[in-house]
Every structure is written in C-alpha cells, then in structure tokens.
PDB file of N, CA and C in Angstrom:
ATOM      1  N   UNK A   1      91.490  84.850 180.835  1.00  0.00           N
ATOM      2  CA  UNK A   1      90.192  85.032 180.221  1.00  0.00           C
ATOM      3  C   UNK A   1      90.398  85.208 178.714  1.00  0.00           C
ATOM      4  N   UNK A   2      89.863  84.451 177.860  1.00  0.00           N
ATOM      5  CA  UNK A   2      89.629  84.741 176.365  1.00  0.00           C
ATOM      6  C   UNK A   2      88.316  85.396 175.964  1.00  0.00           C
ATOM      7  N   UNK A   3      87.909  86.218 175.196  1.00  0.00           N
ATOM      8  CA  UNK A   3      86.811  86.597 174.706  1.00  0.00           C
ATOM      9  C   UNK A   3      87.087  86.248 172.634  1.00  0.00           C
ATOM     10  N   UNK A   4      85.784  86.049 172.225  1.00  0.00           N
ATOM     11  CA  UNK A   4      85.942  85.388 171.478  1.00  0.00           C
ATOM     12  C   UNK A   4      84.597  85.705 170.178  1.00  0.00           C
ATOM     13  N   UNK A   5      85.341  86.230 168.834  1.00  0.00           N
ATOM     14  CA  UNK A   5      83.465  86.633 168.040  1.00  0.00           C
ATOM     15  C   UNK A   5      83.871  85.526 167.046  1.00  0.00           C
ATOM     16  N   UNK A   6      82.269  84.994 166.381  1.00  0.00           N
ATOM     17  CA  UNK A   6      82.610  83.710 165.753  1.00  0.00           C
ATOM     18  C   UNK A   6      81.606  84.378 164.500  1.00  0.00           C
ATOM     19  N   UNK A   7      81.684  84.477 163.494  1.00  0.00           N
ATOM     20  CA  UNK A   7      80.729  84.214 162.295  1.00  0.00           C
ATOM     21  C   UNK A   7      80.705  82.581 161.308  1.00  0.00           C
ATOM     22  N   UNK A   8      79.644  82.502 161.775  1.00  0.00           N
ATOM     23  CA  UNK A   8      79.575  81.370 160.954  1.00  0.00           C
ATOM     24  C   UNK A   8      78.065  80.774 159.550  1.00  0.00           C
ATOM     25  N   UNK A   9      78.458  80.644 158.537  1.00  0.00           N
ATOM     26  CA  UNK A   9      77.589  80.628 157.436  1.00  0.00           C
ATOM     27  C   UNK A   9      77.291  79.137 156.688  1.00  0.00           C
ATOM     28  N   UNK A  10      76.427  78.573 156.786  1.00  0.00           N
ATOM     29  CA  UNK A  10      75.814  77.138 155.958  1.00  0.00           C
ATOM     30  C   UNK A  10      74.662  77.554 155.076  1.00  0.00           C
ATOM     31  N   UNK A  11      75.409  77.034 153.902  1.00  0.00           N
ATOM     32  CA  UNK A  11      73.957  76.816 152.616  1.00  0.00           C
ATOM     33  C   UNK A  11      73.864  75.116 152.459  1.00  0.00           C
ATOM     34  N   UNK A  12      72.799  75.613 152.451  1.00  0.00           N
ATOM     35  CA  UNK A  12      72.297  74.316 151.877  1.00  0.00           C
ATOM     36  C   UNK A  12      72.352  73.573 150.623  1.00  0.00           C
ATOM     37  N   UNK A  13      73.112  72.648 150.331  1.00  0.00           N
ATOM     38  CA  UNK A  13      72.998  72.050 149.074  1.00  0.00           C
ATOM     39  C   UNK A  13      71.900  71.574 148.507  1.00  0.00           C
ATOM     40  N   UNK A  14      71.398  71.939 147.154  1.00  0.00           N
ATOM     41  CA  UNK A  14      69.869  71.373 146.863  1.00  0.00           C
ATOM     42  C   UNK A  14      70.119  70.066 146.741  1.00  0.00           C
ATOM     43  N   UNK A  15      71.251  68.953 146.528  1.00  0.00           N
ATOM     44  CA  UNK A  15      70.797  67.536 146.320  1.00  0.00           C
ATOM     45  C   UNK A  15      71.441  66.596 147.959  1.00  0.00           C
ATOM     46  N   UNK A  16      72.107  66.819 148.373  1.00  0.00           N
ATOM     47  CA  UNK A  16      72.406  66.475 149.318  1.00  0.00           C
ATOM     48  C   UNK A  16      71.479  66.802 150.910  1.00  0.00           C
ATOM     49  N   UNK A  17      71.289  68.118 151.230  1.00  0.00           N
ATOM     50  CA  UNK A  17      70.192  68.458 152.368  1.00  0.00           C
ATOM     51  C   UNK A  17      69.002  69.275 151.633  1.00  0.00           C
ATOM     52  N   UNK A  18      68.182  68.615 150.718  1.00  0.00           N
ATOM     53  CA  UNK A  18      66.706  68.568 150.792  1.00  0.00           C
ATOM     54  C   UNK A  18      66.320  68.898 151.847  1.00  0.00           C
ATOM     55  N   UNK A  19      65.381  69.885 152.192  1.00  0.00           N
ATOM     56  CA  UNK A  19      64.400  70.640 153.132  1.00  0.00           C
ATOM     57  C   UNK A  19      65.417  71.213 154.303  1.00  0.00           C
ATOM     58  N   UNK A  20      66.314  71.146 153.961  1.00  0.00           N
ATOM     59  CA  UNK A  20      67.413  72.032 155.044  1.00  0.00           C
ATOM     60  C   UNK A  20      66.845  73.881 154.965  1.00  0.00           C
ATOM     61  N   UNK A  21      67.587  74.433 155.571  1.00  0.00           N
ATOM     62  CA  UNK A  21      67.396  75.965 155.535  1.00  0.00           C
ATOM     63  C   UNK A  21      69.391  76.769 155.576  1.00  0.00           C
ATOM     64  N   UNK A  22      69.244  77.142 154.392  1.00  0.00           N
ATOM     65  CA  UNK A  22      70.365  78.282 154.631  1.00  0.00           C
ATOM     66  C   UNK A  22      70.842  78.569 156.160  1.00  0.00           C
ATOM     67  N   UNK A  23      71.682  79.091 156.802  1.00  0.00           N
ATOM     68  CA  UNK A  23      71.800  79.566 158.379  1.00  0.00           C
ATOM     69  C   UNK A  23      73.348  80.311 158.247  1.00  0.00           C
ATOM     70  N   UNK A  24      72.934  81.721 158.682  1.00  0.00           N
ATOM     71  CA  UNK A  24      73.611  82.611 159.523  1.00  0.00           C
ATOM     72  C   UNK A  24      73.824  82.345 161.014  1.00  0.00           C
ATOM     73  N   UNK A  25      74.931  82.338 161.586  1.00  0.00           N
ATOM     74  CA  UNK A  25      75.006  82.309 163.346  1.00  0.00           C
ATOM     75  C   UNK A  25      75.984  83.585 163.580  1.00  0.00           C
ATOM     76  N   UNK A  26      75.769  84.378 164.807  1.00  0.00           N
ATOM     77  CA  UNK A  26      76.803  85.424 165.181  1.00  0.00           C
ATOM     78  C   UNK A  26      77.056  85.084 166.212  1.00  0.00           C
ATOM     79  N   UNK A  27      78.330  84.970 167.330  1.00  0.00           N
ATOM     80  CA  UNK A  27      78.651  84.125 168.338  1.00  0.00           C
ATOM     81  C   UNK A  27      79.932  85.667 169.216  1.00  0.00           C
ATOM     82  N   UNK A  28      78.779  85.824 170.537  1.00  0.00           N
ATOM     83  CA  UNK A  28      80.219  86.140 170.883  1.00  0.00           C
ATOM     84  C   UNK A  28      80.250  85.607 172.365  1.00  0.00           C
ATOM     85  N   UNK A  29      81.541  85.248 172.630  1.00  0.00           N
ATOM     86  CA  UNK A  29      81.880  84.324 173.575  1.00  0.00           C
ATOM     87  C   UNK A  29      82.658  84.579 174.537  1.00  0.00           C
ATOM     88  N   UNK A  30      83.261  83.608 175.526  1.00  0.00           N
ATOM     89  CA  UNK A  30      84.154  83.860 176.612  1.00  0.00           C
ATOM     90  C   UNK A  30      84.379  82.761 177.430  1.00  0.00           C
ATOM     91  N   UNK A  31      85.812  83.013 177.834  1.00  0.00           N
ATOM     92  CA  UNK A  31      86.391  81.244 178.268  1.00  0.00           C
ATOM     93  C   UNK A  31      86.995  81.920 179.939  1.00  0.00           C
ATOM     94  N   UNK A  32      86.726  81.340 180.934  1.00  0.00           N
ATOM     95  CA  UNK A  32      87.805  81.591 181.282  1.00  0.00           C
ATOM     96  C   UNK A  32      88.562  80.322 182.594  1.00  0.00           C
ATOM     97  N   UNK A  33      89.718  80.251 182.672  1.00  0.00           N
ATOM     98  CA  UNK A  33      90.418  79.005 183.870  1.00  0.00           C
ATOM     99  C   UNK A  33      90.435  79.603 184.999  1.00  0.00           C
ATOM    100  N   UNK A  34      89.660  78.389 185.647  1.00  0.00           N
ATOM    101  CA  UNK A  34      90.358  78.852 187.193  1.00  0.00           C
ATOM    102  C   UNK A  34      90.794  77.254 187.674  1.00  0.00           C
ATOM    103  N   UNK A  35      92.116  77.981 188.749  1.00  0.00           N
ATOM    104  CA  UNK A  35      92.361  76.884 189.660  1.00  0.00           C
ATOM    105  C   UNK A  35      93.841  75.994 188.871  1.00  0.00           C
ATOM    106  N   UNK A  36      94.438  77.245 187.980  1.00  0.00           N
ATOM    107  CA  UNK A  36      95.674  76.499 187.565  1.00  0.00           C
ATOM    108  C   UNK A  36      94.981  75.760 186.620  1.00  0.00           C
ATOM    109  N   UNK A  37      94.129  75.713 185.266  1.00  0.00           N
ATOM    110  CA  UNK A  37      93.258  74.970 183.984  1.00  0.00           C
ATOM    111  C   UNK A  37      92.552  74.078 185.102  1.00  0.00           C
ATOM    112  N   UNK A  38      92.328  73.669 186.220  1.00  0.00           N
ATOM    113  CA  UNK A  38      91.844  72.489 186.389  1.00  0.00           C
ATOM    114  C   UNK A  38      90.466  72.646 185.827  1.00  0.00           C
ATOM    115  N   UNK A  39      89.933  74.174 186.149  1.00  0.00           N
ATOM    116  CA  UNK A  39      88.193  74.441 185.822  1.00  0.00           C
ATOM    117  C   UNK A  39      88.254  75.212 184.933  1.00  0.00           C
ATOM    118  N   UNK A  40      87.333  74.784 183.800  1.00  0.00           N
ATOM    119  CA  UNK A  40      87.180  75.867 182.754  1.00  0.00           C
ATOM    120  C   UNK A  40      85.723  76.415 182.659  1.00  0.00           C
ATOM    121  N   UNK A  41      85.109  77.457 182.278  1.00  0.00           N
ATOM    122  CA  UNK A  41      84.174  78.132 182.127  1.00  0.00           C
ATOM    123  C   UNK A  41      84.017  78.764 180.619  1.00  0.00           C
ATOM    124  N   UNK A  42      82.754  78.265 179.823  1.00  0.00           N
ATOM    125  CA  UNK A  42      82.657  78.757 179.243  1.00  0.00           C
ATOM    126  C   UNK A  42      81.366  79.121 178.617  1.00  0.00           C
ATOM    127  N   UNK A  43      80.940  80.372 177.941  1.00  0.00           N
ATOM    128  CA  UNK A  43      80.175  80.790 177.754  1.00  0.00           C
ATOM    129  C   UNK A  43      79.810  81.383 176.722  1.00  0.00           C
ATOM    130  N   UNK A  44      78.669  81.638 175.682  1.00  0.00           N
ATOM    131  CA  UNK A  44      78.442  82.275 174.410  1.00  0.00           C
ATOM    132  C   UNK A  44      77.080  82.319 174.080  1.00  0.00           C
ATOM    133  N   UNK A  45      76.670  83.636 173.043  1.00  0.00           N
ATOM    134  CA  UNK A  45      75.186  84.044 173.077  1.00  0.00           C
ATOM    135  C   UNK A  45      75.633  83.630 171.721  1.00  0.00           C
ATOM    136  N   UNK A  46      74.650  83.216 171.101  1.00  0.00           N
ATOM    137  CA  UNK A  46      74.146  83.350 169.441  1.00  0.00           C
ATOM    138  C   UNK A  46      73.112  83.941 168.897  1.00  0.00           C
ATOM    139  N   UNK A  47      73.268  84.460 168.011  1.00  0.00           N
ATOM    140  CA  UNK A  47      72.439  85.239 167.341  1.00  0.00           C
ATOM    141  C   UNK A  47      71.973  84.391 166.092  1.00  0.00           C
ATOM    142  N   UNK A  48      71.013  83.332 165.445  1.00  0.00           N
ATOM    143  CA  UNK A  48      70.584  82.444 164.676  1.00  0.00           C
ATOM    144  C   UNK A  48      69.745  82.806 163.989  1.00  0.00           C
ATOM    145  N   UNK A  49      69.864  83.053 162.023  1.00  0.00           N
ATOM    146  CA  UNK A  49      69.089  83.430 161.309  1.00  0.00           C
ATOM    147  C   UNK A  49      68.697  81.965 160.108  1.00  0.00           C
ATOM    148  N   UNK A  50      68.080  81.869 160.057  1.00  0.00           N
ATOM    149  CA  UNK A  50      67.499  80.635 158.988  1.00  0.00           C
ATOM    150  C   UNK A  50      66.802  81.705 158.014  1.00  0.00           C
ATOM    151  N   UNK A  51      67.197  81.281 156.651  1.00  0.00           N
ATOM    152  CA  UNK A  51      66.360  81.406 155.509  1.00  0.00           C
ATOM    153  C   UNK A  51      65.690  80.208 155.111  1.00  0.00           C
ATOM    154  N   UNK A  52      64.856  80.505 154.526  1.00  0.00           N
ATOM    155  CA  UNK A  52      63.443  78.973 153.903  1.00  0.00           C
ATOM    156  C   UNK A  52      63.569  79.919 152.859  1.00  0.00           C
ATOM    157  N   UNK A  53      64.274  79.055 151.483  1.00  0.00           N
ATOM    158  CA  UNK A  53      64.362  79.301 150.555  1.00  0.00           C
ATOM    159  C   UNK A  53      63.054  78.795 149.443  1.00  0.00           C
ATOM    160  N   UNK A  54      62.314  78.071 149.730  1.00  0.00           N
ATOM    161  CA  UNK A  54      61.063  77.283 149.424  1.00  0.00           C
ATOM    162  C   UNK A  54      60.304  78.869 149.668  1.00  0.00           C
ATOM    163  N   UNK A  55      59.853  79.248 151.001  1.00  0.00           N
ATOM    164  CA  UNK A  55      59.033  80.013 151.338  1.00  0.00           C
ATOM    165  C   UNK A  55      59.341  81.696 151.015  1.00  0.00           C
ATOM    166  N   UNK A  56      60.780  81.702 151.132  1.00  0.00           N
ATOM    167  CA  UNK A  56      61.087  83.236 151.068  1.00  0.00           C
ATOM    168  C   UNK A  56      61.016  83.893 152.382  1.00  0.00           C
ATOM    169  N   UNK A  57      61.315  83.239 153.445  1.00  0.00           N
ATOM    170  CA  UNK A  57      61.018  83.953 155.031  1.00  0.00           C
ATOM    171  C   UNK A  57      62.504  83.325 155.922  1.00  0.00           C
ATOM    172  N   UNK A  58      62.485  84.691 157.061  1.00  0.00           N
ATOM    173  CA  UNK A  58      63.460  84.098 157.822  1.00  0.00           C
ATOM    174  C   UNK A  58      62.772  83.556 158.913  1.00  0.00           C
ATOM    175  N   UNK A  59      63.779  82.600 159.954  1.00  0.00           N
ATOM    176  CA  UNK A  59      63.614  82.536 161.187  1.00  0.00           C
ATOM    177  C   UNK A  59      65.180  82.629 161.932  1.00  0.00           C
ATOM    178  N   UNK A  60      64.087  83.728 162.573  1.00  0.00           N
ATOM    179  CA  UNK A  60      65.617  84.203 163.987  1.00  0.00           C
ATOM    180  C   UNK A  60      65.435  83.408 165.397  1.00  0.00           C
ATOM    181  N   UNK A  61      66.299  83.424 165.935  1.00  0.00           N
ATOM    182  CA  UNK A  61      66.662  82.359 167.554  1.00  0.00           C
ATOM    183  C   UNK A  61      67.835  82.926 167.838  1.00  0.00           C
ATOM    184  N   UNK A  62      67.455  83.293 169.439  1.00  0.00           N
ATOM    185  CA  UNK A  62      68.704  84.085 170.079  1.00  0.00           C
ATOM    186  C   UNK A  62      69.221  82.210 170.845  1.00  0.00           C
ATOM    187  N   UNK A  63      70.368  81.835 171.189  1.00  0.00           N
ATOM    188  CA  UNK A  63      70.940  80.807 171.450  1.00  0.00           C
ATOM    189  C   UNK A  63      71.995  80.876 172.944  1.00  0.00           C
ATOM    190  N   UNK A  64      71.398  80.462 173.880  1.00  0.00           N
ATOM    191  CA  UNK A  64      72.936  80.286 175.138  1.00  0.00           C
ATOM    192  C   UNK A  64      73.310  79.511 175.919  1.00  0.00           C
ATOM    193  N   UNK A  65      74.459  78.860 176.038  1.00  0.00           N
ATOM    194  CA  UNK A  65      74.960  77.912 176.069  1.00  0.00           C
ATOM    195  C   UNK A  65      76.116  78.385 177.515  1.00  0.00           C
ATOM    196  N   UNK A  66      76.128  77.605 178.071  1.00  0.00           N
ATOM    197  CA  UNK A  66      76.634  77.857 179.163  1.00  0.00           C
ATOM    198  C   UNK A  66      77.714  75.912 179.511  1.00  0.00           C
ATOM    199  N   UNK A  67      78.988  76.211 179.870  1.00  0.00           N
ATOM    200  CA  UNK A  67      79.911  74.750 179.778  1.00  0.00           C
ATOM    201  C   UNK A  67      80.754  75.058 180.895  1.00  0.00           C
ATOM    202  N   UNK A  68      80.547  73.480 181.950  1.00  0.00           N
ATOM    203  CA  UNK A  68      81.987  73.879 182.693  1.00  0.00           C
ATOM    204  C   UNK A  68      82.704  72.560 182.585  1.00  0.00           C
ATOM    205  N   UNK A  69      83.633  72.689 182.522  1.00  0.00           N
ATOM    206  CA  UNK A  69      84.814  71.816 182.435  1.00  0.00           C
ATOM    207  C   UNK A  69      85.428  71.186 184.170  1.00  0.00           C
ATOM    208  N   UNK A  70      85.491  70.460 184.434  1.00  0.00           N
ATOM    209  CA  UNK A  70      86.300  70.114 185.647  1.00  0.00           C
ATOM    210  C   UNK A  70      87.548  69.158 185.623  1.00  0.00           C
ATOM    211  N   UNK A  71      88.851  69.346 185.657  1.00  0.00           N
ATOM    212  CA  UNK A  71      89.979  68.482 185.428  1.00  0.00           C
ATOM    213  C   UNK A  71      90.197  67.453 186.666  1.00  0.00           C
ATOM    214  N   UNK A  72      91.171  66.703 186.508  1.00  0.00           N
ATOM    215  CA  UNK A  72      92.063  65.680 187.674  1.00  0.00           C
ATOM    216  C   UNK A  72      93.177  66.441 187.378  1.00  0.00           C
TER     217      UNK A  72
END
C-alpha cells in the first residue's frame, strides 16, 4: 500500500491562457497491489480552488477519482 499527499499550483499566463483561472489542487491519495501487481487500485480526493483574477472570486470543487488497473 502507498499513501500519497500531492500539492499542486498553476497560474495562468496573461498572453498564452487568456480567460484561464489561477488553480490550487490538494491531493491525498492511495495505491494499493493485489494479486502479485497483477491488480492495482487506486484512489484520491482533491481539494480544487480556482481564482478569477478578472472578477476577484474563488471557486472551490471537492474532486474523486477512483482507477483500477488489471494486468496479463
């Protein structure tokens, strides 16, 4: 089993992503094998903040993602 915290941060460039939004993500996660790697499991919540730098406001989004892997 791995457990796993992720921070991750994007600005927006003003000439390249026009009408984009700034974004904060907080990630914490978890992997785990069964069956000798054949199956993997994995799993993670996000925590998603957008700034609108135009407007001056955030938007938050909780995020979950759920992955299974199956080998030969």
């Amino acid at each position: 089993m791995e457990p796993a915290l992720r921070f991750t941060r994007l600005w927006a460039d003003s000439e390249t992503l026009k009408g984009s939004n700034d974004q904060i993500q907080y990630t914490a996660a978890v992997s785990k094998y069964i069956n000798k790697h054949r199956v993997k499991v994995q799993t993670d919540l996000s925590f998603d903040e957008q700034m609108n730098s135009r407007k001056d406001t955030y938007t938050n989004a909780w995020i979950y993602r759920l992955q299974v892997e199956i080998g030969i």
